[in-house]
Protein backbone atom coordinates (compact mmCIF):
# COMPACT_ATOMS: atom_id res chain seq x y z
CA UNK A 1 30.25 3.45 23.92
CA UNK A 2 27.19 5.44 21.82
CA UNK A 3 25.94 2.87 18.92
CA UNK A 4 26.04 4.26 15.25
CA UNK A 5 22.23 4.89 14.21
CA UNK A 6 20.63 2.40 12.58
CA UNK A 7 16.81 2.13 11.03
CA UNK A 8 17.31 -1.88 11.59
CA UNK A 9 16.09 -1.00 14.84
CA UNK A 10 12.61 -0.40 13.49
CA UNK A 11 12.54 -4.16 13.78
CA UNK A 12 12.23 -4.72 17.09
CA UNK A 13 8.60 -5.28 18.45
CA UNK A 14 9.02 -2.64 21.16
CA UNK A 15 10.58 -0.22 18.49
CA UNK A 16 7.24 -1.28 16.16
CA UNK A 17 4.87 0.48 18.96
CA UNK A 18 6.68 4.11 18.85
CA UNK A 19 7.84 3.66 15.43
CA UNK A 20 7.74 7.47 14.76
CA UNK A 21 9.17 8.68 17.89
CA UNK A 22 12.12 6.69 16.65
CA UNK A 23 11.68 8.18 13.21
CA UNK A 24 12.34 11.74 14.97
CA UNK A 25 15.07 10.30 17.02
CA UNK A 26 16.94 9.42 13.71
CA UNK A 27 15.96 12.90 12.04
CA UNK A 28 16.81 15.45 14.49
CA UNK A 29 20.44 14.01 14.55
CA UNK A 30 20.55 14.16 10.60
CA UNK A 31 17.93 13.60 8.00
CA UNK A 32 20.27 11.39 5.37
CA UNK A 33 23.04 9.78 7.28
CA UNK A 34 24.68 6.37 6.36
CA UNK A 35 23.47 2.98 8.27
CA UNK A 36 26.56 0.67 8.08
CA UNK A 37 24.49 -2.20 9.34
CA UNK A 38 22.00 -1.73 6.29
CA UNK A 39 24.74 -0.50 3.99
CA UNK A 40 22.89 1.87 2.83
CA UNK A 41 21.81 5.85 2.98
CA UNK A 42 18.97 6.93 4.91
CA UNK A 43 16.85 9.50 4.63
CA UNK A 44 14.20 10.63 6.94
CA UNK A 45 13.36 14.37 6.05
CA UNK A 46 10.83 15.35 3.72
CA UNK A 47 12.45 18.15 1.34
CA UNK A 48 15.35 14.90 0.80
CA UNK A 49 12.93 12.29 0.38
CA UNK A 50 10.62 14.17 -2.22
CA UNK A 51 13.78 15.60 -4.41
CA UNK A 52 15.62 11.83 -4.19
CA UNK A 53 11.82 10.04 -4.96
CA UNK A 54 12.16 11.66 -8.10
CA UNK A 55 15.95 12.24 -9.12
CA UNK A 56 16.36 10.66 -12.50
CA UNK A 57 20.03 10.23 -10.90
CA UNK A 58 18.73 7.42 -8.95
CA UNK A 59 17.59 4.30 -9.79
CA UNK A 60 14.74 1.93 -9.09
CA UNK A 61 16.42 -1.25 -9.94
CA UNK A 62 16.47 -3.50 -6.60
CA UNK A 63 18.59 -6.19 -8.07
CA UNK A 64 21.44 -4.80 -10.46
CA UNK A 65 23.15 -8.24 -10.22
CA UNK A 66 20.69 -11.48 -9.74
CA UNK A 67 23.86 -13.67 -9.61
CA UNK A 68 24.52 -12.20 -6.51
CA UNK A 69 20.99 -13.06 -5.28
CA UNK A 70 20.47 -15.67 -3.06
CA UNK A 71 19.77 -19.37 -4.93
CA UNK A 72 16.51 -19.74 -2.64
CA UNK A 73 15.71 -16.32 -3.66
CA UNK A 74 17.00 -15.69 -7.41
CA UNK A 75 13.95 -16.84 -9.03
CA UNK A 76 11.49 -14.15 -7.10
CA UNK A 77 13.92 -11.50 -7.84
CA UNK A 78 13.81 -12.25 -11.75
CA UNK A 79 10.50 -12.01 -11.42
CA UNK A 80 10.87 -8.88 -9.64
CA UNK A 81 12.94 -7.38 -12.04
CA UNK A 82 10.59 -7.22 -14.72
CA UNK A 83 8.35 -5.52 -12.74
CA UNK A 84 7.68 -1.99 -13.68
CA UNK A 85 8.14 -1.20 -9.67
CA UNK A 86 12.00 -1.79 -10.18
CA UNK A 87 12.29 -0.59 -13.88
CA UNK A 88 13.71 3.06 -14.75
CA UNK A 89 12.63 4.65 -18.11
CA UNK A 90 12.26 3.59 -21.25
CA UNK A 91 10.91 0.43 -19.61
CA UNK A 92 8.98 1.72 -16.62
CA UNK A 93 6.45 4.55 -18.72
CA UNK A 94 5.95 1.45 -21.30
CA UNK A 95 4.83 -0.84 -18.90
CA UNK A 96 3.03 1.58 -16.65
CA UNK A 97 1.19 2.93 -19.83
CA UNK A 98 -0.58 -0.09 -20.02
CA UNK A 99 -1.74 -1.06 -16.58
CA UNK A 100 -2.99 2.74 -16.27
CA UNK A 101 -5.47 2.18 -18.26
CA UNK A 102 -7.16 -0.16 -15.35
CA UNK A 103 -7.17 2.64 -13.31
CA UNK A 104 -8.33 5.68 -15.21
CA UNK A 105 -11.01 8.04 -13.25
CA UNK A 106 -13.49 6.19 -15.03
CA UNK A 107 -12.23 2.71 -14.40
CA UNK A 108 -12.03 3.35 -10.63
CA UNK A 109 -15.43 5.39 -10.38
CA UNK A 110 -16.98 2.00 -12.17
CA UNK A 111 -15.71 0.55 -9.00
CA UNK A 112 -17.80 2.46 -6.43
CA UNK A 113 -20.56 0.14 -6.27
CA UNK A 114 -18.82 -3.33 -5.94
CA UNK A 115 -16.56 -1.34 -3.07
CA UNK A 116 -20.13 -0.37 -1.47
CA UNK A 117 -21.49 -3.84 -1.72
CA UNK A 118 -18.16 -5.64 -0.51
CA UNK A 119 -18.39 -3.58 2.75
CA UNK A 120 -22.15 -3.72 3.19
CA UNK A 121 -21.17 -7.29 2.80
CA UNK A 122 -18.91 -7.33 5.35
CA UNK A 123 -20.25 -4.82 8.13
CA UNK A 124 -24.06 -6.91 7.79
CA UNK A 125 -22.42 -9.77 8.78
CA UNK A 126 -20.19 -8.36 11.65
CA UNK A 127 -22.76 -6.70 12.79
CA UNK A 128 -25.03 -9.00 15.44
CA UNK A 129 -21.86 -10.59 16.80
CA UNK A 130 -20.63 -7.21 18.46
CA UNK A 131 -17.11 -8.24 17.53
CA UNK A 132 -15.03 -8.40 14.62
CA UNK A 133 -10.70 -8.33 13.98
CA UNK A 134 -10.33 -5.64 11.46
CA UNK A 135 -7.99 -7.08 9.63
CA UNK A 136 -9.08 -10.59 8.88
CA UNK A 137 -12.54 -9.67 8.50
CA UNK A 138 -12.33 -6.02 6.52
CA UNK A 139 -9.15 -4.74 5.65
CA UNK A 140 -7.92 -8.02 3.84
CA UNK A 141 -11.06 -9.42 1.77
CA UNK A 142 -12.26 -6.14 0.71
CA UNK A 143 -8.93 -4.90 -1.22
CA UNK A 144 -8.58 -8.56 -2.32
CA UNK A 145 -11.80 -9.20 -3.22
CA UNK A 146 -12.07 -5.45 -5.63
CA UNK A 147 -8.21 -6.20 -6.95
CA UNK A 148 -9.35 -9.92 -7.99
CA UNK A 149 -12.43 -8.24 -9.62
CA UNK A 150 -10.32 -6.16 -11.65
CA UNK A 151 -8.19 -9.34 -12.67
CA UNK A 152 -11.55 -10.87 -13.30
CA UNK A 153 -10.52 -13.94 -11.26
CA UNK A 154 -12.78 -16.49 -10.61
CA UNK A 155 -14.04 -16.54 -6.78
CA UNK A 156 -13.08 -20.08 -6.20
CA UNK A 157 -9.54 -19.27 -7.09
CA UNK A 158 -9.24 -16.27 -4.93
CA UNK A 159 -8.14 -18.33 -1.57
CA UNK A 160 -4.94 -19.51 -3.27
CA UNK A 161 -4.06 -16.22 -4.59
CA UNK A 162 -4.06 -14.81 -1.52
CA UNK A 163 -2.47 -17.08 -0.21
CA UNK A 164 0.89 -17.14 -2.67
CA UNK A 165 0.46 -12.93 -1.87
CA UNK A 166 1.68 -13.18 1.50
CA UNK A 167 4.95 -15.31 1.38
CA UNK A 168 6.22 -12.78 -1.67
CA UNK A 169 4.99 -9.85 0.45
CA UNK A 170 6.97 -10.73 3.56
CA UNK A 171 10.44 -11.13 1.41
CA UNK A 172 9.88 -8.25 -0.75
CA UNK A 173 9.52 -6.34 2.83
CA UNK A 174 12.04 -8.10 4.66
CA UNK A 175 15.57 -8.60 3.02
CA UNK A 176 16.38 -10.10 6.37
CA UNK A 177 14.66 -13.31 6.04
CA UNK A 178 16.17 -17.42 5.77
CA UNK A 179 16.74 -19.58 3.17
CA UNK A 180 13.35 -21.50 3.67
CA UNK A 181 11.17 -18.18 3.94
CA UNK A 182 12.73 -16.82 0.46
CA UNK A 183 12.30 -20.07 -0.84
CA UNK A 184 8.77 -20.15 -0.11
CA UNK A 185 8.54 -16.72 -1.78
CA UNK A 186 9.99 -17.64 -5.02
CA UNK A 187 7.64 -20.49 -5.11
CA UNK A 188 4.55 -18.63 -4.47
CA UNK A 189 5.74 -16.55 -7.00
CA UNK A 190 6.10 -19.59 -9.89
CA UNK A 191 2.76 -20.77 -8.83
CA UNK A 192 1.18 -17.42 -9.02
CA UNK A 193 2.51 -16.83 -12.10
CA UNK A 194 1.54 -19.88 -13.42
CA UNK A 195 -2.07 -19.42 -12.40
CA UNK A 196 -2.20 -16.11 -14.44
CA UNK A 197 -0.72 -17.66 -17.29
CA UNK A 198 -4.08 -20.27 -17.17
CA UNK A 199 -6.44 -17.41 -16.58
CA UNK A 200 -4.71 -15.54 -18.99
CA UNK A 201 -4.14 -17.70 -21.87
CA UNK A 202 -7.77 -19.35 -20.98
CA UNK A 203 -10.38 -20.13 -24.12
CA UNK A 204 -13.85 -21.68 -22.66
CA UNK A 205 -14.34 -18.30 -20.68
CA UNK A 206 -13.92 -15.06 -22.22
CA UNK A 207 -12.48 -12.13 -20.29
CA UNK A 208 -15.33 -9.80 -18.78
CA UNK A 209 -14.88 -6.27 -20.87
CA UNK A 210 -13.06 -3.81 -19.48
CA UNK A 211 -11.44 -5.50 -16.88
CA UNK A 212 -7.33 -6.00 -16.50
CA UNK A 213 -7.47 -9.15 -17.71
CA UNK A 214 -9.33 -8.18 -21.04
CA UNK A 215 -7.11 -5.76 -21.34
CA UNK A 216 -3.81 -7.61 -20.95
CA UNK A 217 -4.89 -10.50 -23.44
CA UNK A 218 -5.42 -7.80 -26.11
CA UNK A 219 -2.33 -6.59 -25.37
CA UNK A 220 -0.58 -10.15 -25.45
CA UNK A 221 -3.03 -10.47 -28.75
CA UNK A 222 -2.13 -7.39 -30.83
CA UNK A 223 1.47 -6.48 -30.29
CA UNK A 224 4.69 -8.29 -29.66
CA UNK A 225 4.86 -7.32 -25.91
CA UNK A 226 6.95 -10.07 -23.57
CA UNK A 227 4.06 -12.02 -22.34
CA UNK A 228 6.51 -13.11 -19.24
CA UNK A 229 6.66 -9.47 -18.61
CA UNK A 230 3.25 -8.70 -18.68
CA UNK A 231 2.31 -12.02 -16.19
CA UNK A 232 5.52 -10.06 -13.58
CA UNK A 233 3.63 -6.93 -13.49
CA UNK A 234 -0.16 -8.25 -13.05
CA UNK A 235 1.58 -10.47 -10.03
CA UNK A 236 2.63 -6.82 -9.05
CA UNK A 237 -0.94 -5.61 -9.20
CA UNK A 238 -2.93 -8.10 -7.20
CA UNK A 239 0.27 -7.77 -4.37
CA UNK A 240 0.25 -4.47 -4.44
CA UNK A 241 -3.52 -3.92 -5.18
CA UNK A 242 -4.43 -5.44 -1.85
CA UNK A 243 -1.52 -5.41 0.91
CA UNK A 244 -1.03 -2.31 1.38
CA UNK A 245 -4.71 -1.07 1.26
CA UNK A 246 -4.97 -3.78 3.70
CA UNK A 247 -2.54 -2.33 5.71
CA UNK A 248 -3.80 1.04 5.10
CA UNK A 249 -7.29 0.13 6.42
CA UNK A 250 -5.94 -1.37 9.48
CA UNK A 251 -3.70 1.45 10.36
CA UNK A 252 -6.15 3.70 10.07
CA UNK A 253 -9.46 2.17 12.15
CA UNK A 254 -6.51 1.89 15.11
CA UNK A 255 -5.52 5.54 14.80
CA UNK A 256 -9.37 6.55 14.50
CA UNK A 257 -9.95 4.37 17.73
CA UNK A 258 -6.91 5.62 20.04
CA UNK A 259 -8.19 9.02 18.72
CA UNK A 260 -12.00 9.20 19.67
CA UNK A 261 -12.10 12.85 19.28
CA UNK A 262 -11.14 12.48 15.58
CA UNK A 263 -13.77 9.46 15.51
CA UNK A 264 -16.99 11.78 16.41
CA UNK A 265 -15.63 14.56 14.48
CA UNK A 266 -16.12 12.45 11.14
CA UNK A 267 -19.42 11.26 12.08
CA UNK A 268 -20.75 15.02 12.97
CA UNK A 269 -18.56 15.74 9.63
CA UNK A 270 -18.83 13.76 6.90
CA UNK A 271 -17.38 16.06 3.92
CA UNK A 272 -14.00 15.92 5.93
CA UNK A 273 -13.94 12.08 4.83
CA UNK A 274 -10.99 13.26 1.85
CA UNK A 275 -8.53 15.58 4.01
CA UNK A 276 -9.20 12.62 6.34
CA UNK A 277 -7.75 9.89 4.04
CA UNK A 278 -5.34 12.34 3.74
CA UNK A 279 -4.20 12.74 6.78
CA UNK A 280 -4.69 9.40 7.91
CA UNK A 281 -2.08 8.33 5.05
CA UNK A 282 0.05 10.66 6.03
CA UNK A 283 -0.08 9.62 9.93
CA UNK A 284 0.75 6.03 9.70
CA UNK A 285 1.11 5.09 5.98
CA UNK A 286 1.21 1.83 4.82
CA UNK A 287 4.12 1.64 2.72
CA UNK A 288 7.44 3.31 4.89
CA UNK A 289 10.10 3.19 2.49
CA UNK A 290 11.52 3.18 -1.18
CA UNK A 291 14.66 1.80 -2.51
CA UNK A 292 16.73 3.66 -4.48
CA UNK A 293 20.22 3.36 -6.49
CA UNK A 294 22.68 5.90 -7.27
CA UNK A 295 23.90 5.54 -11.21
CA UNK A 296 26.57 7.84 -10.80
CA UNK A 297 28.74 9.76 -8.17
CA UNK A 298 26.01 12.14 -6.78
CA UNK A 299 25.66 15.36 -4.45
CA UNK A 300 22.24 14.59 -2.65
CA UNK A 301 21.11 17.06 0.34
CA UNK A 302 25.11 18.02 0.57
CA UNK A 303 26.38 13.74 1.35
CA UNK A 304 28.04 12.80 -1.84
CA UNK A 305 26.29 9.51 -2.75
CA UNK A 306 29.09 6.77 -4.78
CA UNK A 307 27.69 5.19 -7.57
CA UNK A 308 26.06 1.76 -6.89
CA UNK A 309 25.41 2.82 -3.25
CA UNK A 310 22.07 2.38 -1.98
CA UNK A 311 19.63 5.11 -0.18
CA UNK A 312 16.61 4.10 1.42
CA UNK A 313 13.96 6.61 1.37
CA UNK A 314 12.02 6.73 4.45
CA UNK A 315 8.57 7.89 3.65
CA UNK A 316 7.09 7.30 7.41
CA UNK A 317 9.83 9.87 8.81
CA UNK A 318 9.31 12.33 6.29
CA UNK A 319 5.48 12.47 6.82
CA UNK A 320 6.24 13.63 10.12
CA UNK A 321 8.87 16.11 9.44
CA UNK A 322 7.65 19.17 11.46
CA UNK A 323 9.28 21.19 8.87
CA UNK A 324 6.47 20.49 6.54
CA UNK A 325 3.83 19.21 9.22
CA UNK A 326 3.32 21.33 12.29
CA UNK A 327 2.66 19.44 15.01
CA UNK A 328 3.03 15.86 13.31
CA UNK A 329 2.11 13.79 15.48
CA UNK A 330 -1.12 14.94 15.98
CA UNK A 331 -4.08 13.77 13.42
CA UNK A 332 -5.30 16.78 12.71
CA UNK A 333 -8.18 16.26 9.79
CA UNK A 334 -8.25 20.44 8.60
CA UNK A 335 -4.33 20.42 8.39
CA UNK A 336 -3.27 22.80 5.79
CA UNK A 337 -1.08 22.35 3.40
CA UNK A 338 1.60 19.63 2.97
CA UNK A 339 2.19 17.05 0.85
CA UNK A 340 2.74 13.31 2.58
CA UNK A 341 4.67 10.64 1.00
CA UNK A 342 2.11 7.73 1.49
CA UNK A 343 2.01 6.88 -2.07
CA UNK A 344 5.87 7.98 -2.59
CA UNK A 345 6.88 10.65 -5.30
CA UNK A 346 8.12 11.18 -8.88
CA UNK A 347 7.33 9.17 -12.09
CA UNK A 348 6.58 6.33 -9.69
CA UNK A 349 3.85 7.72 -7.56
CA UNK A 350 0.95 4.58 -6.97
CA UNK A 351 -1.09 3.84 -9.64
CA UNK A 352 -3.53 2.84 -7.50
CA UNK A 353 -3.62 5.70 -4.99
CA UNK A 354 -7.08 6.87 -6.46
CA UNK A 355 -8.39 2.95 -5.61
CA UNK A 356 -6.96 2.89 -2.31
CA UNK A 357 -8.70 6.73 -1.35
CA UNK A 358 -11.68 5.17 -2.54
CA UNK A 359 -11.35 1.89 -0.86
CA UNK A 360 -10.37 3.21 2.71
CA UNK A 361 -12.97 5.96 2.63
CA UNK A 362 -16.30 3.78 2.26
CA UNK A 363 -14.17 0.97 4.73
CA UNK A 364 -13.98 4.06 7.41
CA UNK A 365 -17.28 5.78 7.02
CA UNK A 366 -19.22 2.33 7.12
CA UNK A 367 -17.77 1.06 10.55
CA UNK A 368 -18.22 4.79 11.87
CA UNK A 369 -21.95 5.23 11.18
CA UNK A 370 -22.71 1.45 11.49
CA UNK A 371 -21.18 0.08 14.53
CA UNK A 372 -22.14 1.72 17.34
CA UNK A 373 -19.80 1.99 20.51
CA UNK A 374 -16.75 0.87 18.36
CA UNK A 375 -13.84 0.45 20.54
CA UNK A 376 -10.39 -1.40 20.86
CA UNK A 377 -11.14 -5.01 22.37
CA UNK A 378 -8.97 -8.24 22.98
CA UNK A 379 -4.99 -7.92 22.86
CA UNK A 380 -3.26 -5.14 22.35
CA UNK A 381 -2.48 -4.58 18.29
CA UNK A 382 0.39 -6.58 16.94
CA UNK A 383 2.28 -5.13 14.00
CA UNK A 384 4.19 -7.28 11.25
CA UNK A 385 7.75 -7.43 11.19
CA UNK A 386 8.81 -5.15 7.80
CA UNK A 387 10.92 -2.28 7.19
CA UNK A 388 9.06 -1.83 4.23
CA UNK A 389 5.65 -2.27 4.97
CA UNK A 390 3.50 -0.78 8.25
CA UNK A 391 0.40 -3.46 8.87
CA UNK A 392 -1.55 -4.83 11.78
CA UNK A 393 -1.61 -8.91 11.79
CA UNK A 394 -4.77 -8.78 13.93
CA UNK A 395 -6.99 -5.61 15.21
CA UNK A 396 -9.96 -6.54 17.16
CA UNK A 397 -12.65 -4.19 18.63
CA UNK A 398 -15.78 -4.46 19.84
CA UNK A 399 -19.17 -2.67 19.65
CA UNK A 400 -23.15 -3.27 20.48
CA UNK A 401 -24.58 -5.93 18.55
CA UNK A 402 -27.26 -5.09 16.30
CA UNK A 403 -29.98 -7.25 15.07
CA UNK A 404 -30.64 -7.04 10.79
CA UNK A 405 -33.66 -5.22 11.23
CA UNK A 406 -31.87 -2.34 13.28
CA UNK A 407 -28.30 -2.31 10.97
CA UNK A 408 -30.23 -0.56 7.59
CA UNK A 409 -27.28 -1.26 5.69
CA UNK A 410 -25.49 1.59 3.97
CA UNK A 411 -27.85 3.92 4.03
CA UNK A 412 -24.95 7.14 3.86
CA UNK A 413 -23.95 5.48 0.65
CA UNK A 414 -25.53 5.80 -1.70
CA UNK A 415 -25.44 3.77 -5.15
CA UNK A 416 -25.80 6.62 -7.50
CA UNK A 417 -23.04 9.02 -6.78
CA UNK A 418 -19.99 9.29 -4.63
CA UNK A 419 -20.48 8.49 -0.72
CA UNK A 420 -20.78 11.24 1.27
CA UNK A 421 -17.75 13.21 2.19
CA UNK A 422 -15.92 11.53 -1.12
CA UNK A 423 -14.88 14.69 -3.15
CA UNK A 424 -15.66 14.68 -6.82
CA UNK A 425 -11.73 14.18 -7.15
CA UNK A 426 -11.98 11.03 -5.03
CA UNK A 427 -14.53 9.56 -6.43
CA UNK A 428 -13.19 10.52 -9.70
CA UNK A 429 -10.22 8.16 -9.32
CA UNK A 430 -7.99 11.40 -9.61
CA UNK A 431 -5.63 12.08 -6.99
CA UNK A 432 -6.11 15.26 -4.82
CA UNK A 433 -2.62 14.91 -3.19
CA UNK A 434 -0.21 14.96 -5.97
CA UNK A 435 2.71 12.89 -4.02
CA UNK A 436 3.66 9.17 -5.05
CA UNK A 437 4.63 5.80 -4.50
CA UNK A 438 6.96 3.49 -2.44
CA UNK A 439 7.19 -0.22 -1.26
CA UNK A 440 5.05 -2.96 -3.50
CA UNK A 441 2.80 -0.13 -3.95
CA UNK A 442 5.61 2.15 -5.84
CA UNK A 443 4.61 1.36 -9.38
């Protein structure tokens, strides 16, 4: 007897490896179909996910009821809930209004530089051991390190924070997880919260101007904004503002590596670093899904849709809908047209899309054009278990060691305009690809 689809599936380990194969499994037998193991709607094609990212008939809210939360959870779902991720208008513009001022095209080209150093950082020190893991040596301490600038934490306190990030990050992309695991969440939570409230609230050190925590404690300061609710959604940044670059980094150094050919052609062709983000994104994004909540009865892609019922939006299976993407599973860095769903869709879209293009560009073009011979080494790539999120737990490669005096440091980037192959737009903090956001990273 034939099982009734499911995307729980995308659990398993073995499903992890062909992920989008069994994206196009679930899509060619019907792009929004209903999971009764999930209890929810899903939808895998790209003209339902785009119209439903941004139908003011659905709703953001993950947790209409928090009695009906889980004890061990409850308290990380209040949290949660203030969140501008899971608020709908009024709420969601007011609280986004402020936080976008952090990451104007001025804020994030102010970035550049610290970005550039971070990496040169990182990439001089790799560099005579002929080995590094990707992950826990670049794709996690660089978004960390830029996000906790933008905080203005102290770098002695930056261990703990990322520490608390990871427990919250696992139940916010797991719903599937025990009692002691969400417990753990919703205490990394209190004590995260609890260390912005310090740094926040703190007198002996002035905030650093024009960061997002000089910019907060005005706010807090001058008007009679919910302090509580301005704490949720800078616990929301630095999540957000580092998983799933992380992630994003990872995933794509492993497709650039399995893809050699697509490797040498950004080395030989550096002004197709942009469409390459693009497509990158779009090939094996970070964030896979978005929750949504119907408000009312609803006719969505011809399924009517009860009130209260929930549809998951699947944002990996839509980037490779071949209706929109010819040929999508092939990374193909002069693709035209298309818009992915990386950084979701609608009033929503990631507010720090333009900081994660920037991020992942300089990450990419440094190991390129610095590491010579760079190759997969050690085990083969291990993925974390999320329906939510798509990240590597360890990537390691390989490459010929170089002594200091041969590794010149980032000489293709320079400190006095964008790097090369970063379009004005990119560099700008704009957004070339107008699409939006899902996940933690759906603010």
């Amino acid at each position: 007897m034939r099982t009734s689809p499911s995307l729980l599936r995308a659990f398993r380990p073995q499903v992890q490896e062909r992920l989008y194969d069994f994206y196009e499994e679930l899509r060619s037998a019907d792009d929004l179909f209903w999971d009764r193991h999930l209890d929810a709607w899903i939808a895998t094609g790209h003209a339902v996910v785009s119209s439903a990212a941004g139908d003011p008939r659905l709703s953001s809210v993950r947790y209409p009821d928090i009695a009906a939360v889980s004890e061990e959870l409850r308290p990380l779902a209040r949290v949660l809930s203030r969140q501008m991720l899971y608020r709908d208008a009024p709420d969601h513009p007011r609280l986004r209004a402020l936080i976008s001022r952090a990451f104007t095209p001025r804020a994030v080209a102010a970035l550049r530089a610290r970005i550039v150093e971070a990496v040169d950082r990182i990439i001089t020190h790799a560099a005579p051991t002929g080995r590094m893991d990707i992950v826990a040596d670049l794709a996690r301490p660089l978004p960390l390190t830029i996000i906790c600038d933008l905080l203005d934490v102290p770098q002695q306190d930056r261990p703990a924070l990322a520490a608390w990030s990871e427990p919250i990050a696992e139940a916010i992309g797991n719903s599937r997880l025990d009692a002691d695991s969400n417990r753990a969440a919703s205490q990394s939570m209190a004590d995260m919260l609890a260390y912005l409230r310090e740094l926040l609230t703190r007198h002996d050190t002035p905030p650093t101007p024009h960061t997002l925590r000089a910019l907060v404690t005005a706010q807090a300061q001058d008007t009679d904004q919910d302090f509580d609710e301005l704490l949720s959604n800078c616990a929301l940044l630095l999540i957000a503002g580092h998983e799933t670059t992380t992630h994003f980094i990872g995933n794509a150094t492993l497709a650039l590596l399995r893809h050699p050919h697509a490797a040498d052609q950004l080395r030989r062709r550096p002004d197709l670093m942009p469409a390459a983000v693009e497509e990158l994104l779009r090939y094996d994004a970070p964030v896979q899904l978005m929750l949504r909540r119907a408000r009312q009865d609803l006719d969505l892609a011809g399924r009517i849709i009860g009130e209260g019922q929930t549809v998951l939006l699947v944002c990996g299976a839509a980037n490779r809908d071949p209706a929109v993407f010819p040929d999508p599973h092939v990374l193909d860095f002069e693709r035209p047209g298309g818009r992915h769903m990386a950084f979701g869709h609608g009033p929503h879209f990631c507010l720090g899309a333009a900081l994660a293009r920037l991020e992942g560009a300089i990450a990419l073009e440094a190991l390129l054009t610095r590491l010579p011979g760079l190759r997969l080494a050690g085990t083969a790539p291990q993925w974390q278990r999320s329906l939510n999120f798509r990240g590597l737990t360890r990537l390691d490669v390989a490459f010929a060691p170089l002594s200091d005096e041969h590794d010149g440091g980032p000489q293709n980037l320079p400190t006095d305009g964008p790097p090369p192959g970063l379009s004005r737009a990119t560099h700008a903090g704009e957004c070339p690809a107008r699409t939006a956001p899902g996940g933690v990273a759906d603010a």
